[in-house]
C-alpha atoms as a PDB file:
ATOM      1  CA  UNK A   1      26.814 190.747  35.929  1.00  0.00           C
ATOM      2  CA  UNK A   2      29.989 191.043  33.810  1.00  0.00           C
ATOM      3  CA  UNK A   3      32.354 190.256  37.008  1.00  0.00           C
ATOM      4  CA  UNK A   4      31.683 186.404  36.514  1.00  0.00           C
ATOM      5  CA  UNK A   5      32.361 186.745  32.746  1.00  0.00           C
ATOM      6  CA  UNK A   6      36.227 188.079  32.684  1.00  0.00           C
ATOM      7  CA  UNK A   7      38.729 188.092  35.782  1.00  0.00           C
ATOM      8  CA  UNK A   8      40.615 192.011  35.695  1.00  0.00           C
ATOM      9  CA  UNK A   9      42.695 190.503  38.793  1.00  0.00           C
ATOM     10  CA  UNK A  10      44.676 188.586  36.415  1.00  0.00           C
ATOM     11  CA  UNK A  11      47.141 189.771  33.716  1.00  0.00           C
ATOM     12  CA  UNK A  12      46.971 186.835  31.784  1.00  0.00           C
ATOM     13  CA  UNK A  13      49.510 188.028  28.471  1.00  0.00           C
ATOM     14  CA  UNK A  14      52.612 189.585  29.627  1.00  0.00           C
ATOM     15  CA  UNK A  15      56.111 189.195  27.853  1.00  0.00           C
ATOM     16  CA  UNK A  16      59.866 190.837  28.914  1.00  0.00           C
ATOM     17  CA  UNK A  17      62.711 191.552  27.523  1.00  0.00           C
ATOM     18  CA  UNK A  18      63.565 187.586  26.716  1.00  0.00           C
ATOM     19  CA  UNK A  19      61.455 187.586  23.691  1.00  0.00           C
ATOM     20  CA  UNK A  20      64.270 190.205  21.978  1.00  0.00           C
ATOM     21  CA  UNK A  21      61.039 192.998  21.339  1.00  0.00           C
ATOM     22  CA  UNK A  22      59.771 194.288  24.691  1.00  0.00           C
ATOM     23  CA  UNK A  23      61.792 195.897  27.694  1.00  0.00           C
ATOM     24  CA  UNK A  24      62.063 195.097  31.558  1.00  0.00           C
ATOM     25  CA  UNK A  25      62.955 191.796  33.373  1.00  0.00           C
ATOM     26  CA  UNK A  26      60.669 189.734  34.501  1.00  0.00           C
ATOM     27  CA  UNK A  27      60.614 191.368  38.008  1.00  0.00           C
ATOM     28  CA  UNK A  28      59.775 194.472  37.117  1.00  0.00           C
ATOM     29  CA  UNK A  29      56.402 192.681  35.789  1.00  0.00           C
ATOM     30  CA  UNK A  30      55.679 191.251  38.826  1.00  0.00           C
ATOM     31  CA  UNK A  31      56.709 194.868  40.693  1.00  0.00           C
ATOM     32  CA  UNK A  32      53.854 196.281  38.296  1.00  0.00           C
ATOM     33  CA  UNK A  33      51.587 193.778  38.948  1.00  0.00           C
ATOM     34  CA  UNK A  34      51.462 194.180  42.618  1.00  0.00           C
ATOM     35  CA  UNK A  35      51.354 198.592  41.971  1.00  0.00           C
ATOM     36  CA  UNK A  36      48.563 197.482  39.853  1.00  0.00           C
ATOM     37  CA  UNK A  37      46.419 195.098  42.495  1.00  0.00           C
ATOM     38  CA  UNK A  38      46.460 192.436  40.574  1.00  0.00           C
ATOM     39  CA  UNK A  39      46.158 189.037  42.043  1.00  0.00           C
ATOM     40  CA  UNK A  40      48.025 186.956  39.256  1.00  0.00           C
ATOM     41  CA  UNK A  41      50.399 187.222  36.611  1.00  0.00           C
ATOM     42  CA  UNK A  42      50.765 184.931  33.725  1.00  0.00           C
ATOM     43  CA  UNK A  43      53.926 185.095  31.501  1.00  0.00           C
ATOM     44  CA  UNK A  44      53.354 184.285  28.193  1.00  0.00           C
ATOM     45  CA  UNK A  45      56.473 184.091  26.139  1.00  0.00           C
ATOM     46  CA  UNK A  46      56.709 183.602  22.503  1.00  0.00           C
ATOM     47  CA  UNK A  47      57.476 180.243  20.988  1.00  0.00           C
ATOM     48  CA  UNK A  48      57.756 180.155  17.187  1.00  0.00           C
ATOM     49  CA  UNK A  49      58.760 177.168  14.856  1.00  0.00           C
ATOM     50  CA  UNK A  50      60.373 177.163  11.440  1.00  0.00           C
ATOM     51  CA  UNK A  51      60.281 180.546  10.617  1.00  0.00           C
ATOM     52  CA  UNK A  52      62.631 182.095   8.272  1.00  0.00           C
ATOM     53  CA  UNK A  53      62.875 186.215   9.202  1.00  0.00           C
ATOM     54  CA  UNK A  54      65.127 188.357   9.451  1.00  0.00           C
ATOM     55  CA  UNK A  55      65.287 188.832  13.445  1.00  0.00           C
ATOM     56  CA  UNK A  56      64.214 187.002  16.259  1.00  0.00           C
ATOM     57  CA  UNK A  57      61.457 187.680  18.347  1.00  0.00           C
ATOM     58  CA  UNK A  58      60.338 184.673  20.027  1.00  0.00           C
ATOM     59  CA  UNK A  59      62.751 182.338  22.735  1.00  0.00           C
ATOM     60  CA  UNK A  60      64.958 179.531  22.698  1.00  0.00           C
ATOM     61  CA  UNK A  61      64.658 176.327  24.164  1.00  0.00           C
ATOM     62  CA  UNK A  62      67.643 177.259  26.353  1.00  0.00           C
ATOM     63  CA  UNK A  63      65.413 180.761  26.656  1.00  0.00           C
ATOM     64  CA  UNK A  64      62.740 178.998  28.398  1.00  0.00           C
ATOM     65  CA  UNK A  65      64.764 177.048  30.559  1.00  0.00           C
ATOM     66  CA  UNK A  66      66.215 180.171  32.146  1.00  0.00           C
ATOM     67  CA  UNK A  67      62.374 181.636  31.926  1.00  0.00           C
ATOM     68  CA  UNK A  68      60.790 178.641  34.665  1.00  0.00           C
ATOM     69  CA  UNK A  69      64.067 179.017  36.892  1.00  0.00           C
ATOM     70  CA  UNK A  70      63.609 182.673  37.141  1.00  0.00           C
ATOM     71  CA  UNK A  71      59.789 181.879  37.176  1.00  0.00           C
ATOM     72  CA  UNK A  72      60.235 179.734  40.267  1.00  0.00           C
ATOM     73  CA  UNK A  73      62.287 182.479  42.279  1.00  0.00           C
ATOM     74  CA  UNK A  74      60.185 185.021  41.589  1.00  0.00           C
ATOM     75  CA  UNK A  75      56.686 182.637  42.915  1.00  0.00           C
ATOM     76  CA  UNK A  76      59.136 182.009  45.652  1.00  0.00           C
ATOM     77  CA  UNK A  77      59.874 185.758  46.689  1.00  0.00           C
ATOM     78  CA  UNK A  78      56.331 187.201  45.720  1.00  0.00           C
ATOM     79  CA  UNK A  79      53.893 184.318  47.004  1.00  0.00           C
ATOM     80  CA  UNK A  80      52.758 186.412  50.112  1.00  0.00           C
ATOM     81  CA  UNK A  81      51.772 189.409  47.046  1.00  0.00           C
ATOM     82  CA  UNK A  82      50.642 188.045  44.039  1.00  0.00           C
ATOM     83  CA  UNK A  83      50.538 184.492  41.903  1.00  0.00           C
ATOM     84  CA  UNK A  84      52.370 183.925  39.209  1.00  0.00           C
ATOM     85  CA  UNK A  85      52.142 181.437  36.100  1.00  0.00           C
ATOM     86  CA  UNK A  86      54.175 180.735  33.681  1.00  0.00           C
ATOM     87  CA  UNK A  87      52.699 180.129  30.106  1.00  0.00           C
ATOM     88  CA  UNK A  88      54.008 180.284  25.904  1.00  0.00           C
ATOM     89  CA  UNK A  89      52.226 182.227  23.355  1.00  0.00           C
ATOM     90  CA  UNK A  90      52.389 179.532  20.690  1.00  0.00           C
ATOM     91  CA  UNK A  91      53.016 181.197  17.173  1.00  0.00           C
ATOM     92  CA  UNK A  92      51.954 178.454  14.892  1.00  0.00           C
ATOM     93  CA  UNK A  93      53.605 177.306  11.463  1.00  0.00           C
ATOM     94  CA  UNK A  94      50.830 174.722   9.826  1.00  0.00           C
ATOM     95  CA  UNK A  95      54.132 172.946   8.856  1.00  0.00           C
ATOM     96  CA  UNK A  96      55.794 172.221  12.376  1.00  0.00           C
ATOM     97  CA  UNK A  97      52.741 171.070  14.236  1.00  0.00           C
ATOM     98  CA  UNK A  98      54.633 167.743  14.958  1.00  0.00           C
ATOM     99  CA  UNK A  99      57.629 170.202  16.311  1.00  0.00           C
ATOM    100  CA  UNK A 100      55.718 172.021  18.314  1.00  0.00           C
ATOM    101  CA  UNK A 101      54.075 169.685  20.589  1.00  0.00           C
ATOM    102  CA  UNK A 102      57.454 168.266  21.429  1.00  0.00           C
ATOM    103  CA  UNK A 103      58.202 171.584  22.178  1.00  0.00           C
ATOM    104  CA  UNK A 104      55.403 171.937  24.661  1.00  0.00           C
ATOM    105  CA  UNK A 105      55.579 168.627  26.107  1.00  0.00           C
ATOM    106  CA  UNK A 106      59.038 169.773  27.624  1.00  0.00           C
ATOM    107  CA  UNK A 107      57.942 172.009  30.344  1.00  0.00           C
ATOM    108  CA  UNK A 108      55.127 172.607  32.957  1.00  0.00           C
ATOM    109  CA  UNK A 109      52.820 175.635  31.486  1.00  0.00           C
ATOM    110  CA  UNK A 110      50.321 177.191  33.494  1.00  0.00           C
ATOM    111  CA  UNK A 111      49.014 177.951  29.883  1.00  0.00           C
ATOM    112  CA  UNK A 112      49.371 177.688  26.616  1.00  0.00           C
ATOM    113  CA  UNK A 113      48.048 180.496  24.214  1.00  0.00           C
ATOM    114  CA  UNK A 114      47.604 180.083  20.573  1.00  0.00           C
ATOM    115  CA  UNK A 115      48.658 183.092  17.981  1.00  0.00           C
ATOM    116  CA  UNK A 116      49.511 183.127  14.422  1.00  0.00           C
ATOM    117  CA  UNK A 117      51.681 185.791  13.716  1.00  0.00           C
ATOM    118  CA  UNK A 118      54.072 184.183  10.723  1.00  0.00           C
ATOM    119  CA  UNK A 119      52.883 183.505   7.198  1.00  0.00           C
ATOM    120  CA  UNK A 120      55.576 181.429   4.862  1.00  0.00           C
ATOM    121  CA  UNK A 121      54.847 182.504   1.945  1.00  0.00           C
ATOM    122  CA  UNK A 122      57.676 180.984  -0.755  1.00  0.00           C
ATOM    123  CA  UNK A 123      60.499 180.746   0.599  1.00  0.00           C
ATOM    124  CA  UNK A 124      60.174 183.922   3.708  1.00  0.00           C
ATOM    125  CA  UNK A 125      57.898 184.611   6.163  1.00  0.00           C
ATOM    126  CA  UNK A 126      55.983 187.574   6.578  1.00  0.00           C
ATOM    127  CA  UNK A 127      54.476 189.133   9.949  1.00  0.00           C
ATOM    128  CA  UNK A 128      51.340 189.531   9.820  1.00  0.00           C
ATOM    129  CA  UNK A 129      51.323 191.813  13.052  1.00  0.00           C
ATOM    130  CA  UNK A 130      53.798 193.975  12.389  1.00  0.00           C
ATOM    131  CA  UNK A 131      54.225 197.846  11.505  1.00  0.00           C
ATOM    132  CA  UNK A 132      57.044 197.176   9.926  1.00  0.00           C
ATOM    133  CA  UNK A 133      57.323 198.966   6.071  1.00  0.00           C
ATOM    134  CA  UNK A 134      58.457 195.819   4.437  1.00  0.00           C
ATOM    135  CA  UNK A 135      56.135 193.781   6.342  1.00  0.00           C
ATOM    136  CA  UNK A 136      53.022 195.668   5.089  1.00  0.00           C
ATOM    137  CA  UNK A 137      54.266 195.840   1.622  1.00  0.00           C
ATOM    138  CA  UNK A 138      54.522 192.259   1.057  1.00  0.00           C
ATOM    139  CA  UNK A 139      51.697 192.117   2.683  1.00  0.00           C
ATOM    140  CA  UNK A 140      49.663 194.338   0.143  1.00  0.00           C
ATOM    141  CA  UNK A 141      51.534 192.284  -2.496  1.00  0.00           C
ATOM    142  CA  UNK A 142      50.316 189.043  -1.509  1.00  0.00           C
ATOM    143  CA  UNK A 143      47.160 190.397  -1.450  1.00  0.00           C
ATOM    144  CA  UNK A 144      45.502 191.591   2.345  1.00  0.00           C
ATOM    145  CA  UNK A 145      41.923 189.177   1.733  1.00  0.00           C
ATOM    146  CA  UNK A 146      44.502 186.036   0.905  1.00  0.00           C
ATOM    147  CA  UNK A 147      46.324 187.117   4.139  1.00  0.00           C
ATOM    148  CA  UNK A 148      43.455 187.278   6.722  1.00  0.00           C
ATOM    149  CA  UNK A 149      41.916 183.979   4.868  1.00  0.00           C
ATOM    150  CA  UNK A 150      45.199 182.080   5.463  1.00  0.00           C
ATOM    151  CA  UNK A 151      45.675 183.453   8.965  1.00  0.00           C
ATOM    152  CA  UNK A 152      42.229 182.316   9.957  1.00  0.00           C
ATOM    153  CA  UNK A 153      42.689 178.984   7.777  1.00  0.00           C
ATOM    154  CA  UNK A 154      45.628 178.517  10.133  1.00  0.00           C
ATOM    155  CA  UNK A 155      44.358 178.835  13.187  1.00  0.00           C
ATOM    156  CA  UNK A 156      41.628 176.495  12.811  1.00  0.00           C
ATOM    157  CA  UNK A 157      43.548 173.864  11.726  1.00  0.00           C
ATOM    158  CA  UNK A 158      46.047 174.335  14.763  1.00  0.00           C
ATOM    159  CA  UNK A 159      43.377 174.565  17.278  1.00  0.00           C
ATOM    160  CA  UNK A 160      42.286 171.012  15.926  1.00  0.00           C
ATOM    161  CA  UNK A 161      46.173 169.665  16.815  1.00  0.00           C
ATOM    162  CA  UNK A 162      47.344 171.938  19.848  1.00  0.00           C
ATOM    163  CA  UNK A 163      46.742 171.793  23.107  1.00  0.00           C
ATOM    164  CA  UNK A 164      45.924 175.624  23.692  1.00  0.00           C
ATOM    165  CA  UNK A 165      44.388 177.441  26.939  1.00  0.00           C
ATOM    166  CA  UNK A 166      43.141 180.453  24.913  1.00  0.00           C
ATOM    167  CA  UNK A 167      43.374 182.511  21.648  1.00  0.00           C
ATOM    168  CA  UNK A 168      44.962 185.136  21.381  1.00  0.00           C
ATOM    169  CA  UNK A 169      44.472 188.160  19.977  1.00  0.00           C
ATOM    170  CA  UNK A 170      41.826 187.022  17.246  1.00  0.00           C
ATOM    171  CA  UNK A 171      41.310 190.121  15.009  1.00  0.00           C
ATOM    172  CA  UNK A 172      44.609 191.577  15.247  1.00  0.00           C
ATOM    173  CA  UNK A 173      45.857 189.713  12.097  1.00  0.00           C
ATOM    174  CA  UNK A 174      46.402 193.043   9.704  1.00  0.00           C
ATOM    175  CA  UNK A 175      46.254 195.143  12.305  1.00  0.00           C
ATOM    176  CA  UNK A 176      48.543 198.325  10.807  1.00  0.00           C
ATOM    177  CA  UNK A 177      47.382 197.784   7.401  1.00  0.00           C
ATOM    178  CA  UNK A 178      45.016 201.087   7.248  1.00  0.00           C
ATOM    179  CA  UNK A 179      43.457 200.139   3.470  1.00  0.00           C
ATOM    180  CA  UNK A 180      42.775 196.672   4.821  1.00  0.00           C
ATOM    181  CA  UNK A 181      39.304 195.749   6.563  1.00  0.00           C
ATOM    182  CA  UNK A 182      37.281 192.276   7.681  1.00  0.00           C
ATOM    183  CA  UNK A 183      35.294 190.866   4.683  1.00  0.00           C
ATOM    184  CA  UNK A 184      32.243 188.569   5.604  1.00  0.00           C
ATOM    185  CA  UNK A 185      33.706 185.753   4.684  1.00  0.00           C
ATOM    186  CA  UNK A 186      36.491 186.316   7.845  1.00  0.00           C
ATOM    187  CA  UNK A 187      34.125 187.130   9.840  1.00  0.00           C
ATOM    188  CA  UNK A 188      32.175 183.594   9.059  1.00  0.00           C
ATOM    189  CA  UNK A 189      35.812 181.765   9.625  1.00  0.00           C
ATOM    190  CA  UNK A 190      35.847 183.277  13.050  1.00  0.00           C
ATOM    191  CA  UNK A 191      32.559 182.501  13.945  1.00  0.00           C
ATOM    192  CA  UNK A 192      33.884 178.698  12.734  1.00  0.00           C
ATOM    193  CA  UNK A 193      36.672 179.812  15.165  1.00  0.00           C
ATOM    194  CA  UNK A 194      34.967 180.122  18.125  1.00  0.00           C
ATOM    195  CA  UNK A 195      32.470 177.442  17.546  1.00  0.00           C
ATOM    196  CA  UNK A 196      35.332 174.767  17.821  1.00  0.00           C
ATOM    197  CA  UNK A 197      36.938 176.973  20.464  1.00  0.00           C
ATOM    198  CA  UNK A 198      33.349 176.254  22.444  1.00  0.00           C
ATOM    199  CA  UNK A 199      33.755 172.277  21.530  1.00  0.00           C
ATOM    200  CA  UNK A 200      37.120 171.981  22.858  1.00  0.00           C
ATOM    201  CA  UNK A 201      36.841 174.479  26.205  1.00  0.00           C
ATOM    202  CA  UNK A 202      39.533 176.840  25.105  1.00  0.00           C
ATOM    203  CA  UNK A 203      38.983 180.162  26.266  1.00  0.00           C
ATOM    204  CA  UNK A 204      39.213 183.630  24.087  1.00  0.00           C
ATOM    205  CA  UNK A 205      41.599 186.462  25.048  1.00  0.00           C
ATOM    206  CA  UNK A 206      40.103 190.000  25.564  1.00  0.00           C
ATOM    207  CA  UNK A 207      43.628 192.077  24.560  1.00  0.00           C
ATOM    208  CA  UNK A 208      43.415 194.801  25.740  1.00  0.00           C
ATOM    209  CA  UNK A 209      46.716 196.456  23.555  1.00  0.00           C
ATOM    210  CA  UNK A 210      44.023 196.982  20.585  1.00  0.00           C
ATOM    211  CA  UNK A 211      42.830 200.367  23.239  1.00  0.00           C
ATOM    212  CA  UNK A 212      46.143 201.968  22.101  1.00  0.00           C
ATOM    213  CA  UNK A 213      45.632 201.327  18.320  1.00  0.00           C
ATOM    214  CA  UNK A 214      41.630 201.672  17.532  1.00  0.00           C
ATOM    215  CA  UNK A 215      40.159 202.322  20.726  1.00  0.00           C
ATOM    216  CA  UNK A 216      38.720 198.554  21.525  1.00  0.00           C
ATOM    217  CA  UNK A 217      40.603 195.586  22.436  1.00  0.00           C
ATOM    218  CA  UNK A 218      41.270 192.427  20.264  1.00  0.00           C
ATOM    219  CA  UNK A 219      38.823 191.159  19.506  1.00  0.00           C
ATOM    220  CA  UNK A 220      36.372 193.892  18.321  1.00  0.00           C
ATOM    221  CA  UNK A 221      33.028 194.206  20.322  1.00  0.00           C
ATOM    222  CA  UNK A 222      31.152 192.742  17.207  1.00  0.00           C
ATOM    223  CA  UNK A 223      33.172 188.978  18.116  1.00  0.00           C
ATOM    224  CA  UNK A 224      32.841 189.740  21.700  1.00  0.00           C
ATOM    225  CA  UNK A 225      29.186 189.558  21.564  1.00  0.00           C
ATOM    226  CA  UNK A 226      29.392 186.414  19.073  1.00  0.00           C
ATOM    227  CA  UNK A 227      31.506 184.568  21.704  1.00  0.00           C
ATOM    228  CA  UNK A 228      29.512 185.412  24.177  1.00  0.00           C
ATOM    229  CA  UNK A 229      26.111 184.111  22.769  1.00  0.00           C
ATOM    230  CA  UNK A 230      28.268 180.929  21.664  1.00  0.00           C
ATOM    231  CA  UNK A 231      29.462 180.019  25.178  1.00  0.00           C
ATOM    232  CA  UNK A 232      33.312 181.044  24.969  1.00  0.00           C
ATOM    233  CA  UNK A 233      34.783 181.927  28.121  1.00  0.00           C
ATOM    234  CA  UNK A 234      36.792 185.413  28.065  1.00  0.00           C
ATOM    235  CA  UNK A 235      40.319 185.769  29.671  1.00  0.00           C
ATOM    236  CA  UNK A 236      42.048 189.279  30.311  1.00  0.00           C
ATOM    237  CA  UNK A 237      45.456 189.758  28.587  1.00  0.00           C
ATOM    238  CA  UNK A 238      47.643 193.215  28.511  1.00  0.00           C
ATOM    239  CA  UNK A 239      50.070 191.723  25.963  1.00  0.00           C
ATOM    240  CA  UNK A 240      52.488 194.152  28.321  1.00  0.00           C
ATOM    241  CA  UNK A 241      56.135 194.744  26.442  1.00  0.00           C
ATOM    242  CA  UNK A 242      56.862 197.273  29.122  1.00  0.00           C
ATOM    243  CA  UNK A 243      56.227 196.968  32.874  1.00  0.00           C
ATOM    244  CA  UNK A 244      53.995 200.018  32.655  1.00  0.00           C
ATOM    245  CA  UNK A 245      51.434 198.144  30.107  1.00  0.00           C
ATOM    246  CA  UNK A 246      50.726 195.176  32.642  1.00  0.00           C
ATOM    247  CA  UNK A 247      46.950 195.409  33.449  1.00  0.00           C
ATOM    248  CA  UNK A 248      46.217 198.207  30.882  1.00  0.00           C
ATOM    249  CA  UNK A 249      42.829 199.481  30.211  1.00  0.00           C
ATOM    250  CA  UNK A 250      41.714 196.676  32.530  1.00  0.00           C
ATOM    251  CA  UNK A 251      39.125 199.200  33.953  1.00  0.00           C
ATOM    252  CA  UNK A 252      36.947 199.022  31.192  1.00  0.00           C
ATOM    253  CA  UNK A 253      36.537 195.606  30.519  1.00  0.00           C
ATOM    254  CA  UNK A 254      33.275 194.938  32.565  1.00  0.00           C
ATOM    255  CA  UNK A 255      31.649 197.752  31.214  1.00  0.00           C
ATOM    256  CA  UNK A 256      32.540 196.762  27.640  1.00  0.00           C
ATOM    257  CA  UNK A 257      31.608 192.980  28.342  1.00  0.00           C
ATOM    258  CA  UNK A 258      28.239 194.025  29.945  1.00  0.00           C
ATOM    259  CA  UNK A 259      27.478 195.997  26.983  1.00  0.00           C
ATOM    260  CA  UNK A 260      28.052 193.178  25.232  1.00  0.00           C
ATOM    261  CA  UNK A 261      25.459 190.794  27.339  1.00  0.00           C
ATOM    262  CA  UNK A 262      22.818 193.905  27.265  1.00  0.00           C
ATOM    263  CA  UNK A 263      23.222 193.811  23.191  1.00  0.00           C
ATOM    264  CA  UNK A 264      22.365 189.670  23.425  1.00  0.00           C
ATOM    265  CA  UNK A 265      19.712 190.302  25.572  1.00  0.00           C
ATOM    266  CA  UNK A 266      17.890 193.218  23.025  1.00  0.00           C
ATOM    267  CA  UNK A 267      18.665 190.897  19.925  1.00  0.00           C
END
């Protein structure tokens, strides 16, 4: 059955207003997430390293110390209703590796998720998640195949150096560049992805923000089904900026994981 394969009782990717691009306090997640049923909420705020752009979306080290002491009242207030953890989505730089582990060796996480959502290329980075205008274009001017390949290069050589929980997101590299689509040659570095994601027992997220942009979570159903047959555990994240995304589209993750075990079974 798919129940043993993904947990919906835990929100496992939510972020507030801290990380300067989603809305609501942190209390209002934890409000939702009881409305909702869940058992558990993870926060997962963004920690980024070296990266040169033009606003900030990711915390402070000051940030985070204000994020476990409000972390701590709110476990303290809410125990009787619902868990909560607090985690960092890890936005990797291939050049601060060193830097970031320092980072993380600071403070307790109840996990650590690995993204990639900053490309230096020259001297700026570029988003490679964004809908910004001037984010795409340099984007298409770099060339969308060399972006995916170095976004997938990335992440394999940070899962090799951080300690991360889970991936997030996988696929979502790209993700509101219409012209741009997977070549076989990404889908072979994921596949190298989630091989060494199986070695070291770190888990892949099932994101379920991808329902409000193409109608399947990150990662698609085709890399669901690859993770699957590989051994990768799946974990549920909302990626909620808003109270009212925390355990969206959370309903139809056991019928799109045991579609994905019925597929395995008829190869």
């Amino acid at each position: 059955m798919s129940e043993h394969l993904i947990d919906i009782t835990t929100d496992g990717h939510v972020h507030t207003c801290l990380c300067h691009h989603a809305t609501g306090e942190m209390e209002e997640y934890v409000v939702a997430a009881v409305a909702a049923k869940l058992k558990k909420i993870i926060f997962l705020e963004h920690y980024e390293a070296g990266v040169d752009y033009f606003e900030s979306t990711w915390l402070t080290e000051d940030d985070f110390i204000r994020y476990h002491l409000e972390g701590k009242r709110l476990d303290e207030k809410y125990r009787d209703k619902i868990a909560i953890g607090l985690g960092v989505e890890v936005g990797i730089n291939p050049e601060c590796f060193p830097q970031t582990n320092d980072f993380l060796r600071k403070f307790p996480w109840e996990r650590i998720g690995l993204s990639y959502h900053y490309l230096r290329w020259g001297d700026i980075s570029v988003n490679m998640v964004s809908r910004k205008p001037e984010n795409i274009e340099l984007m298409t001017k770099i060339g969308t195949d060399k972006v995916a390949t170095a976004y997938f290069s990335g992440l394999k050589k940070a899962l090799a150096v951080i300690p991360a929980d889970v991936v997030c997101h996988l696929d979502a590299v790209l993700r509101h560049c219409p012209a741009f689509s997977f070549t076989e040659e990404h889908f072979q570095l994921m596949r190298e992805i989630l091989c060494l994601m199986r070695e070291k027992e770190i888990a892949l997220e099932v994101n379920t923000s991808g329902y409000a942009l193409r109608n399947e979570p990150f990662p698609a159903k085709r890399l669901l089904q690859e993770a699957l047959k590989i051994g990768v555990r799946l974990r549920a994240g909302s990626d909620a900026h808003r109270p009212a995304d925390v355990g969206r589209y959370f309903d139809r993750l056991h019928t799109l994981v045991g579609d994905c075990e019925k597929s395995i079974r008829l190869e």
